[in-house]
PDB file of N, CA and C in Angstrom:
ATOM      1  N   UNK A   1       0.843  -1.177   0.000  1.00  0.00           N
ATOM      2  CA  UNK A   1       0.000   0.000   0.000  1.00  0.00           C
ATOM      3  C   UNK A   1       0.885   1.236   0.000  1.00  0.00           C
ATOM      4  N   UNK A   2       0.676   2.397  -0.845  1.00  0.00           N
ATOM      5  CA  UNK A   2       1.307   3.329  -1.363  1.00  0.00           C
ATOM      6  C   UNK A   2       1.041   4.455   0.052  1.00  0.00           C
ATOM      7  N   UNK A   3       1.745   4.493   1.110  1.00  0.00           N
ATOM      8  CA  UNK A   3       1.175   6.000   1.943  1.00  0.00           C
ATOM      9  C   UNK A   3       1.864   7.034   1.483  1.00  0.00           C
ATOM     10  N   UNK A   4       3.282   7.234   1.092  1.00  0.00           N
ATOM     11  CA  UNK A   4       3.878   8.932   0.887  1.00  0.00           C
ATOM     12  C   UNK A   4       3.109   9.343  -0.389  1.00  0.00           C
ATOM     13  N   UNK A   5       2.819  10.871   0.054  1.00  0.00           N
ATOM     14  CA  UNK A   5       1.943  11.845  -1.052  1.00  0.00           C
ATOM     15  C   UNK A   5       2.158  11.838  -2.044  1.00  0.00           C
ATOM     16  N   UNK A   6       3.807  11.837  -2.410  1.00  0.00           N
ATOM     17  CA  UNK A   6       4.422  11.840  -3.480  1.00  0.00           C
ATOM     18  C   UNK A   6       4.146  10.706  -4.281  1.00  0.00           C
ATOM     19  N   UNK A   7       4.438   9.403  -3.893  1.00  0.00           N
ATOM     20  CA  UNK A   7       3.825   8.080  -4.537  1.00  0.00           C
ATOM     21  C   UNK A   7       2.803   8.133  -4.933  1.00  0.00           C
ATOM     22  N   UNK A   8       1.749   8.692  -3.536  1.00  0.00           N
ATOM     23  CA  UNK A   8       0.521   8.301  -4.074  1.00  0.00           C
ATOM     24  C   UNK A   8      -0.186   9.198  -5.306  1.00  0.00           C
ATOM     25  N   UNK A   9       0.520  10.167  -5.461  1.00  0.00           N
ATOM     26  CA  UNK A   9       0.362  10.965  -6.906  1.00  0.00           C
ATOM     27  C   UNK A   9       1.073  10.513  -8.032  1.00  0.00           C
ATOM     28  N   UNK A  10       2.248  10.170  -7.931  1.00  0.00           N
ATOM     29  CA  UNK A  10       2.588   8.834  -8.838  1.00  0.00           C
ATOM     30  C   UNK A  10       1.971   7.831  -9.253  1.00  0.00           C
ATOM     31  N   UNK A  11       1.260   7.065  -8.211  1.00  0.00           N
ATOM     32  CA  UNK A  11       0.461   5.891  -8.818  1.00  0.00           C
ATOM     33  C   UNK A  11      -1.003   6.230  -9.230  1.00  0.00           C
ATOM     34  N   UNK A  12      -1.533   7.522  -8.908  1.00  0.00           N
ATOM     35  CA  UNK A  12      -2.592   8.158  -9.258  1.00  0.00           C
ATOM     36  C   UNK A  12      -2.543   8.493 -10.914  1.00  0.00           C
ATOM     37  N   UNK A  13      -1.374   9.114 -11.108  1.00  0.00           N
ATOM     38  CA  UNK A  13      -0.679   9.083 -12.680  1.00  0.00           C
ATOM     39  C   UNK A  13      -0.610   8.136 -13.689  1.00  0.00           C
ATOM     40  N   UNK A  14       0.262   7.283 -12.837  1.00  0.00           N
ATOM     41  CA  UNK A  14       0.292   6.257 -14.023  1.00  0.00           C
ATOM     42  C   UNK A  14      -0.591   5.307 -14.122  1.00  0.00           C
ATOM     43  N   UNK A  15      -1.953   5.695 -13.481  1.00  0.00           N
ATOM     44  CA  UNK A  15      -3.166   4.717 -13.652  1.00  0.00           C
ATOM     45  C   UNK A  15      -3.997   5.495 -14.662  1.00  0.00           C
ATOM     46  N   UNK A  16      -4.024   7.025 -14.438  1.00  0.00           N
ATOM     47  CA  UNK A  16      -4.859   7.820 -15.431  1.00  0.00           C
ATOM     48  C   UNK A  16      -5.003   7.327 -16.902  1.00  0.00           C
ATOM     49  N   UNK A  17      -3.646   6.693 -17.313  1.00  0.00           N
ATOM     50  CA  UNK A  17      -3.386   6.386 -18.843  1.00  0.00           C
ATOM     51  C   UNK A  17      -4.049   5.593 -18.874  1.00  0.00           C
ATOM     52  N   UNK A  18      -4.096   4.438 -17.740  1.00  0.00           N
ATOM     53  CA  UNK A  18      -4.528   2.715 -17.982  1.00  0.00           C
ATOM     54  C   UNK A  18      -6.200   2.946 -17.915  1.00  0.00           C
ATOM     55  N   UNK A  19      -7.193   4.238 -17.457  1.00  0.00           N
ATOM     56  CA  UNK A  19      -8.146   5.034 -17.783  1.00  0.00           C
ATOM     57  C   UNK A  19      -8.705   5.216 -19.039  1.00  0.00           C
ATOM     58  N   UNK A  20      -7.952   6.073 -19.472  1.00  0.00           N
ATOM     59  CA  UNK A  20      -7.811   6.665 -20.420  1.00  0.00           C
ATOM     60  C   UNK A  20      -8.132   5.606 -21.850  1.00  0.00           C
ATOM     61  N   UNK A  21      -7.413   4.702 -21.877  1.00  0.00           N
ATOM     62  CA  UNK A  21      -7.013   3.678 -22.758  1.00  0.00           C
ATOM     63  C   UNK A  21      -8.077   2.613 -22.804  1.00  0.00           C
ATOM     64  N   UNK A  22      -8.297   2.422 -21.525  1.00  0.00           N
ATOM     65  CA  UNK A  22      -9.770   1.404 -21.727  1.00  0.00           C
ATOM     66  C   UNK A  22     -10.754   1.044 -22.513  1.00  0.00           C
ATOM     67  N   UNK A  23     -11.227   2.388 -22.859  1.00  0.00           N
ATOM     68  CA  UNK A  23     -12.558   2.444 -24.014  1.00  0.00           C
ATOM     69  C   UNK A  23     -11.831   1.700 -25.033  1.00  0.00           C
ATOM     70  N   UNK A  24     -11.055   1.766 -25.604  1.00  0.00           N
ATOM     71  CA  UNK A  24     -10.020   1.190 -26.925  1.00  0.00           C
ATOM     72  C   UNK A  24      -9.778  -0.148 -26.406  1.00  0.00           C
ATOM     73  N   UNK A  25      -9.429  -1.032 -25.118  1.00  0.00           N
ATOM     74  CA  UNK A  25      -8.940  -2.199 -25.262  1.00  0.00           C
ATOM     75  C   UNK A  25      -9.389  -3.252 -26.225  1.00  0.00           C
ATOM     76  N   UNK A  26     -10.935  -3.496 -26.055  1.00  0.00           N
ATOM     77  CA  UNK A  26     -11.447  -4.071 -27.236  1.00  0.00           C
ATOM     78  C   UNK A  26     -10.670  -4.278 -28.673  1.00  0.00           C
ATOM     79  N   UNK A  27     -10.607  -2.841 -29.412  1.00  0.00           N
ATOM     80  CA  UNK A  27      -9.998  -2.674 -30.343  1.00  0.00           C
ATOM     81  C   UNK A  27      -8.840  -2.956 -30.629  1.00  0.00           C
ATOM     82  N   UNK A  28      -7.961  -2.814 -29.429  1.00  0.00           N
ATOM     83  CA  UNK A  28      -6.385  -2.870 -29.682  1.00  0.00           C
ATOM     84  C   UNK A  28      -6.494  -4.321 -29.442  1.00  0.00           C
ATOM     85  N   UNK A  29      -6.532  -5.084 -28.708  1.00  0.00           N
ATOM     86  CA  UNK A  29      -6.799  -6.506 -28.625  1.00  0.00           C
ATOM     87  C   UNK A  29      -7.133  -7.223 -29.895  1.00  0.00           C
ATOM     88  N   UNK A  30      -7.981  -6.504 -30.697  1.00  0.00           N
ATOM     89  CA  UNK A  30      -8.573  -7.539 -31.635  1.00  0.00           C
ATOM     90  C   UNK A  30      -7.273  -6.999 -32.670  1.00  0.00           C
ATOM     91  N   UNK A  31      -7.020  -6.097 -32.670  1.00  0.00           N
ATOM     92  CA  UNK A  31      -5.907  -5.121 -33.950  1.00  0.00           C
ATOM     93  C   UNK A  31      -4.580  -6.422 -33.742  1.00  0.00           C
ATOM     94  N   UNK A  32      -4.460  -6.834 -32.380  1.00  0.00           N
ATOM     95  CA  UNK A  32      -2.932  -7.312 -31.912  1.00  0.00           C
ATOM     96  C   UNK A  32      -3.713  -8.769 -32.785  1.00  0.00           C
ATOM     97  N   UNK A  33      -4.828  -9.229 -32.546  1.00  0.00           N
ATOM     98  CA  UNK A  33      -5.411 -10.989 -33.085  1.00  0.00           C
ATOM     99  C   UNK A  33      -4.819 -10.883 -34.347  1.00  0.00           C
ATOM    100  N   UNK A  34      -5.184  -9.905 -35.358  1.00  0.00           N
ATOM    101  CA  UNK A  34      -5.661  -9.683 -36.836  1.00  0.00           C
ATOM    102  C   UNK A  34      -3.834  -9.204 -37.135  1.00  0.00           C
ATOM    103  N   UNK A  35      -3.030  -9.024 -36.196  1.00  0.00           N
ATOM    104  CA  UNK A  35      -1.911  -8.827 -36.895  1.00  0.00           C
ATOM    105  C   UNK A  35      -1.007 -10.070 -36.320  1.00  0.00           C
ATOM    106  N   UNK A  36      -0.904 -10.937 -35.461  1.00  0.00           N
ATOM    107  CA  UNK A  36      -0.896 -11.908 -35.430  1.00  0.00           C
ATOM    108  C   UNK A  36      -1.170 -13.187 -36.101  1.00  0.00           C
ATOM    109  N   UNK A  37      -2.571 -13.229 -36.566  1.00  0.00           N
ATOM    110  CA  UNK A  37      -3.205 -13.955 -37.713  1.00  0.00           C
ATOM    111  C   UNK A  37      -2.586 -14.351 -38.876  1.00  0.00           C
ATOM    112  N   UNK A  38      -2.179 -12.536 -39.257  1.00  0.00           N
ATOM    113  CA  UNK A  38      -1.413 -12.486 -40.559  1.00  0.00           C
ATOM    114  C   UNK A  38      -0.258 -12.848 -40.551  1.00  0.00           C
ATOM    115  N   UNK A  39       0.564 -12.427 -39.395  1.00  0.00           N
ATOM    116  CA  UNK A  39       1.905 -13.059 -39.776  1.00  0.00           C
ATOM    117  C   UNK A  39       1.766 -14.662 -39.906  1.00  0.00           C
ATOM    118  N   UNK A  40       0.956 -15.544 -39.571  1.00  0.00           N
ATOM    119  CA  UNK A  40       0.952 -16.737 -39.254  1.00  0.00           C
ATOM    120  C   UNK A  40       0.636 -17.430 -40.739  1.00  0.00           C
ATOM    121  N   UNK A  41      -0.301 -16.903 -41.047  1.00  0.00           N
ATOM    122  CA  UNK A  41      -0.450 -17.170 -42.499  1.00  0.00           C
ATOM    123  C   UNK A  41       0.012 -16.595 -43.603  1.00  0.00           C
ATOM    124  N   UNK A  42       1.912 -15.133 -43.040  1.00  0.00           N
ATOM    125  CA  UNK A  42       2.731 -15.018 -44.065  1.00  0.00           C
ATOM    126  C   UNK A  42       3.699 -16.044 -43.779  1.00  0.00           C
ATOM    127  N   UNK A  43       3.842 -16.965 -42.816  1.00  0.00           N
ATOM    128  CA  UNK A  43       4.713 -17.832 -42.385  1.00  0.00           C
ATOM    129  C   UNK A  43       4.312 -19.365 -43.313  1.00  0.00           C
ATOM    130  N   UNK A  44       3.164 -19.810 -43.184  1.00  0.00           N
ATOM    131  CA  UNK A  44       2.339 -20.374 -43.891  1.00  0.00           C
ATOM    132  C   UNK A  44       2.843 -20.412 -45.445  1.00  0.00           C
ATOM    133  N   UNK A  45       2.696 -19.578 -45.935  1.00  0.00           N
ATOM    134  CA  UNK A  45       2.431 -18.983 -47.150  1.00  0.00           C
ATOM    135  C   UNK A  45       4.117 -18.482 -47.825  1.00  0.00           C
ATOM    136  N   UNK A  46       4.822 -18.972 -46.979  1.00  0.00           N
ATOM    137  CA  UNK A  46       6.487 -18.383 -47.300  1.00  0.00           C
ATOM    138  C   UNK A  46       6.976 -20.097 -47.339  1.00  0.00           C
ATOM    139  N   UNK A  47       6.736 -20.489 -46.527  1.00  0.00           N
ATOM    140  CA  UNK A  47       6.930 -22.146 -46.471  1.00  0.00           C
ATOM    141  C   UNK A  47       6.058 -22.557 -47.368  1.00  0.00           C
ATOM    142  N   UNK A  48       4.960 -22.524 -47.617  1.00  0.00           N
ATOM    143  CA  UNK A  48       4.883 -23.616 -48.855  1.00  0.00           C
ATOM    144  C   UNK A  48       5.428 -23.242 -50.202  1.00  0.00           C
ATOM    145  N   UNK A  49       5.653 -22.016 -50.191  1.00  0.00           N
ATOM    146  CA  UNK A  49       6.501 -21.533 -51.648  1.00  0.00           C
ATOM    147  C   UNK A  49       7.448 -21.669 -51.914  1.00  0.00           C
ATOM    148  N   UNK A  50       8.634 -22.791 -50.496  1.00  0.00           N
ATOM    149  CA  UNK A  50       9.722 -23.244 -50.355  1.00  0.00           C
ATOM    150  C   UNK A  50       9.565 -23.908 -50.405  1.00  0.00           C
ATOM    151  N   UNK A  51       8.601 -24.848 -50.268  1.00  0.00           N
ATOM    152  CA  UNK A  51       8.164 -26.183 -50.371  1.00  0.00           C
ATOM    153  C   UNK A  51       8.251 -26.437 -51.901  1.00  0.00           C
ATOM    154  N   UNK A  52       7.442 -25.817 -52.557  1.00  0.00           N
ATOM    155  CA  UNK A  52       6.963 -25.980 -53.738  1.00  0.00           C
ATOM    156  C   UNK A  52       8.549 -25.809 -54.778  1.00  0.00           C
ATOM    157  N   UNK A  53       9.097 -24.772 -54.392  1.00  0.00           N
ATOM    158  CA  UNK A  53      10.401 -24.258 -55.156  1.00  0.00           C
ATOM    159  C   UNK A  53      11.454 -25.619 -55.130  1.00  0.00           C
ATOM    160  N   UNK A  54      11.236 -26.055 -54.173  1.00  0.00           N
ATOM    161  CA  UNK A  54      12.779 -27.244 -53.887  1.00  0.00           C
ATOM    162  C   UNK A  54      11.756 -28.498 -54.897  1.00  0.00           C
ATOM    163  N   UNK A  55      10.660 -29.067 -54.511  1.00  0.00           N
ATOM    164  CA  UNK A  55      10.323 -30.082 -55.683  1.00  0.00           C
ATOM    165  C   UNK A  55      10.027 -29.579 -56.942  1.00  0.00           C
ATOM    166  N   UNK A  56      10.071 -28.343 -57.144  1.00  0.00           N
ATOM    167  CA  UNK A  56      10.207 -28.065 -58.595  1.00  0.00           C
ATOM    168  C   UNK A  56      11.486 -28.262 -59.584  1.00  0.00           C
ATOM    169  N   UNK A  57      12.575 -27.916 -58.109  1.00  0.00           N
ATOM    170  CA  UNK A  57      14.069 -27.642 -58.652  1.00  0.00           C
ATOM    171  C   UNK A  57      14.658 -29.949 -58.768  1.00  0.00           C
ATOM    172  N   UNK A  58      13.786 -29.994 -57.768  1.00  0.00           N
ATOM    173  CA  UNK A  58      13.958 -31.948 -57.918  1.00  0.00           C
ATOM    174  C   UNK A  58      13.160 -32.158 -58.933  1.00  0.00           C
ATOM    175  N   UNK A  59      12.186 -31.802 -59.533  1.00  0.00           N
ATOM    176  CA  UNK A  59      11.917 -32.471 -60.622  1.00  0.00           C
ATOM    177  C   UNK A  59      12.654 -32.084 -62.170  1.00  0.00           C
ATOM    178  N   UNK A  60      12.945 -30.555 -61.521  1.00  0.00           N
ATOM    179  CA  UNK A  60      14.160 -30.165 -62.922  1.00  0.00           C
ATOM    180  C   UNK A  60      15.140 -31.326 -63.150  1.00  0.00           C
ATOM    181  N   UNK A  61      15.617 -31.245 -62.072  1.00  0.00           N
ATOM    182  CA  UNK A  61      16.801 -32.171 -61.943  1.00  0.00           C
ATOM    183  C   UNK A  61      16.765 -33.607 -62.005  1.00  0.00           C
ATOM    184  N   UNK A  62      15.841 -34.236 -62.268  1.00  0.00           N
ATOM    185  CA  UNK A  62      15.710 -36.026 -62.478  1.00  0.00           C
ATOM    186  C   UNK A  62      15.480 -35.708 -63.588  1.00  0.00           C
ATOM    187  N   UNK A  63      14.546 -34.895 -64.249  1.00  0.00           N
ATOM    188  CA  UNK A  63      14.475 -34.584 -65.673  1.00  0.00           C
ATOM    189  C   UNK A  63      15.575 -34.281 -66.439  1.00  0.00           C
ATOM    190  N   UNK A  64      16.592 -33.965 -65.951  1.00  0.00           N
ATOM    191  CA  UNK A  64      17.963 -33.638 -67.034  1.00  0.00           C
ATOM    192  C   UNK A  64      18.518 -34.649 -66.803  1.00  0.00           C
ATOM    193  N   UNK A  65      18.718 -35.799 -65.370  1.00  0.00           N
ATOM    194  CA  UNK A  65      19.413 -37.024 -65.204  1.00  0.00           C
ATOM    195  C   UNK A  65      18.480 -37.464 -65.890  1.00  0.00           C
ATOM    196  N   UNK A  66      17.367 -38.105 -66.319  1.00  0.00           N
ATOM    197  CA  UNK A  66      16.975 -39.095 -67.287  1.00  0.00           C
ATOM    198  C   UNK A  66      17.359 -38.574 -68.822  1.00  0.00           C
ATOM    199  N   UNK A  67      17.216 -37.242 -69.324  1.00  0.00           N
ATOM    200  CA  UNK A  67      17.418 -36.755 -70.330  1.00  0.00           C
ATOM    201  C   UNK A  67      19.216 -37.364 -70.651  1.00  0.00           C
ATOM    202  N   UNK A  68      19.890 -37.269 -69.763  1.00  0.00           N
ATOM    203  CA  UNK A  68      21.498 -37.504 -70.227  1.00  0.00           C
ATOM    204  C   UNK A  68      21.413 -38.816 -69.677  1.00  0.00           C
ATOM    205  N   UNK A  69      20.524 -40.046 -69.460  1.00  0.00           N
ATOM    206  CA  UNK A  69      20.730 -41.266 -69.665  1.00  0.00           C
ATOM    207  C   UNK A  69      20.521 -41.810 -70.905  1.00  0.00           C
ATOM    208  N   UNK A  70      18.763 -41.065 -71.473  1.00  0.00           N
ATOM    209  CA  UNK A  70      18.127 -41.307 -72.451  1.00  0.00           C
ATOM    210  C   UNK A  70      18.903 -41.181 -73.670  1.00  0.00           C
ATOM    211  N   UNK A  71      20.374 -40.405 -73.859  1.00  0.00           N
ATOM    212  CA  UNK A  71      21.355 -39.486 -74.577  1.00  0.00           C
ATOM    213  C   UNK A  71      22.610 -40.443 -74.698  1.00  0.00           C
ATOM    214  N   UNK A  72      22.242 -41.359 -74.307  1.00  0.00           N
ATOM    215  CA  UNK A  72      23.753 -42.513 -74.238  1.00  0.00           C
ATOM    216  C   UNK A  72      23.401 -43.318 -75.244  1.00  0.00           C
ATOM    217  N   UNK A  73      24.980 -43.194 -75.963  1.00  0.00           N
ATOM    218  CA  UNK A  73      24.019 -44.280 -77.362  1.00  0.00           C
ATOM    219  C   UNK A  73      24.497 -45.939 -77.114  1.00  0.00           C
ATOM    220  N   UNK A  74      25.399 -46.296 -76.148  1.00  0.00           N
ATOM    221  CA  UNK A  74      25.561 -47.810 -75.465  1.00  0.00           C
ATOM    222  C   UNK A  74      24.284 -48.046 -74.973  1.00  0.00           C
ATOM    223  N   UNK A  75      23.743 -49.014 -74.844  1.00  0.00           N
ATOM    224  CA  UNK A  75      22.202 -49.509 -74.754  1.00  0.00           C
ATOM    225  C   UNK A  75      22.450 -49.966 -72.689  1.00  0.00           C
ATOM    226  N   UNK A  76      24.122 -50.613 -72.765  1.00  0.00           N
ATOM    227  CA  UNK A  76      24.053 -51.177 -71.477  1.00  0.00           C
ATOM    228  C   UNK A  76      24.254 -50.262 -70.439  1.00  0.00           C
ATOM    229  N   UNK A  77      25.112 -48.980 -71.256  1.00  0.00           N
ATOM    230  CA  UNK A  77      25.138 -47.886 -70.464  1.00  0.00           C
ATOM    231  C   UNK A  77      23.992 -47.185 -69.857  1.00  0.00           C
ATOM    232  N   UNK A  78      23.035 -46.680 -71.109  1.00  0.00           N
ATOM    233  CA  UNK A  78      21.998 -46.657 -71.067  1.00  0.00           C
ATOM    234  C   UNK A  78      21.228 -46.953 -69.653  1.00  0.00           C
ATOM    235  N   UNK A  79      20.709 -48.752 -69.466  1.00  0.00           N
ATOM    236  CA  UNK A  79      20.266 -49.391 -68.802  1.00  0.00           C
ATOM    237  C   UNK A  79      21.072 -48.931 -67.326  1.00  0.00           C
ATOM    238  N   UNK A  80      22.377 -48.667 -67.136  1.00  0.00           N
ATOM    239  CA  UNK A  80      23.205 -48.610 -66.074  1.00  0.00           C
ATOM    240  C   UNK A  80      22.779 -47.497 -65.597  1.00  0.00           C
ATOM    241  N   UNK A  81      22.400 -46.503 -66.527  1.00  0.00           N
ATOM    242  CA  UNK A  81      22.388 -44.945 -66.018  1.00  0.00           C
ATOM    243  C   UNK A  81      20.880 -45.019 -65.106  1.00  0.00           C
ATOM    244  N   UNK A  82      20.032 -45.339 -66.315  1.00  0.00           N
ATOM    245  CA  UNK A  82      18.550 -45.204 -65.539  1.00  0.00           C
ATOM    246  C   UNK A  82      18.710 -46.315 -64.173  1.00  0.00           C
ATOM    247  N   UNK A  83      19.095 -47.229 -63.903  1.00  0.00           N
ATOM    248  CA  UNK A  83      19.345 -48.121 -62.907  1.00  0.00           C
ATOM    249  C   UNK A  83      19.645 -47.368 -61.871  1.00  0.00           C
ATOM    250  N   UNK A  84      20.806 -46.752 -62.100  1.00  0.00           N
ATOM    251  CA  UNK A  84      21.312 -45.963 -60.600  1.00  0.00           C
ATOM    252  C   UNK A  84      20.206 -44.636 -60.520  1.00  0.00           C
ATOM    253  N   UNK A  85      19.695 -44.254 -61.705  1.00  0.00           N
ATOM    254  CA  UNK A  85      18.749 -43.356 -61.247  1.00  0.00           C
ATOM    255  C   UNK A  85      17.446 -43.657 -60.289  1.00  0.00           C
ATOM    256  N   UNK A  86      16.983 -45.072 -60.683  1.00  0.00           N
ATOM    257  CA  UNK A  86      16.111 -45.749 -59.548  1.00  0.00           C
ATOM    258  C   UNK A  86      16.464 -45.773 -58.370  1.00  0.00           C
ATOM    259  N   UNK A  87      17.782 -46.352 -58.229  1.00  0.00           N
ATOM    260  CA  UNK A  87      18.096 -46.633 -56.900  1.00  0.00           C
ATOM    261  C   UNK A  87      18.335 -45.177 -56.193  1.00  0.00           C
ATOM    262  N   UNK A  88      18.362 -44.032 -57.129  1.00  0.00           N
ATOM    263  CA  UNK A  88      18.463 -42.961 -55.634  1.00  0.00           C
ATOM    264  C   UNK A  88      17.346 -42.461 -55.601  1.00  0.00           C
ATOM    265  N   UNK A  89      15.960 -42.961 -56.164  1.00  0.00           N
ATOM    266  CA  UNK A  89      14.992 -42.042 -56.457  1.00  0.00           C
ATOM    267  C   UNK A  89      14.505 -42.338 -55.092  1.00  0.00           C
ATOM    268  N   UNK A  90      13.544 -41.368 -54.550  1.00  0.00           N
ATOM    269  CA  UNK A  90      13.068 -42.011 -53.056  1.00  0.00           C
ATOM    270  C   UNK A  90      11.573 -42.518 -53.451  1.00  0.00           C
TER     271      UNK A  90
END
């Protein structure tokens, strides 16, 4: 409990704001949800476009390893190339 005058006009002060501000909590509360929200679904929305970018860049890339197997004119080579391409495919 606050008894010196001085305090107690201090804590008289810095309650006026927390006053003051009230009528608005509603608002600022829901303002803090709705900007929260969003970052969650720019987080969302940044990851699956990394998602999407890396199996795009893996399907580039099995596509040019089959293209330079398909490009071998030894038939057994050929067969050797796409072979090891199976075995690393997941």
């Amino acid at each position: 409990m606050v008894t010196h005058p001085a305090l107690m006009l201090f804590a008289s002060r810095s309650l006026a704001w927390c006053d003051r501000l009230a009528p608005f909590a509603p608002g600022l509360v829901g303002a803090a949800g709705v900007l929260a929200l969003l970052l969650a679904f720019q987080q969302v929305v940044a990851s699956s476009v990394e998602s999407s970018q890396a199996r795009h860049r893996a399907s580039a890339e099995r596509g040019d390893a089959v293209w330079r197997c398909n490009a071998l004119r030894v038939a057994p080579q050929r067969a050797a190339c796409m072979a090891q391409l199976e075995a690393l495919a997941p």
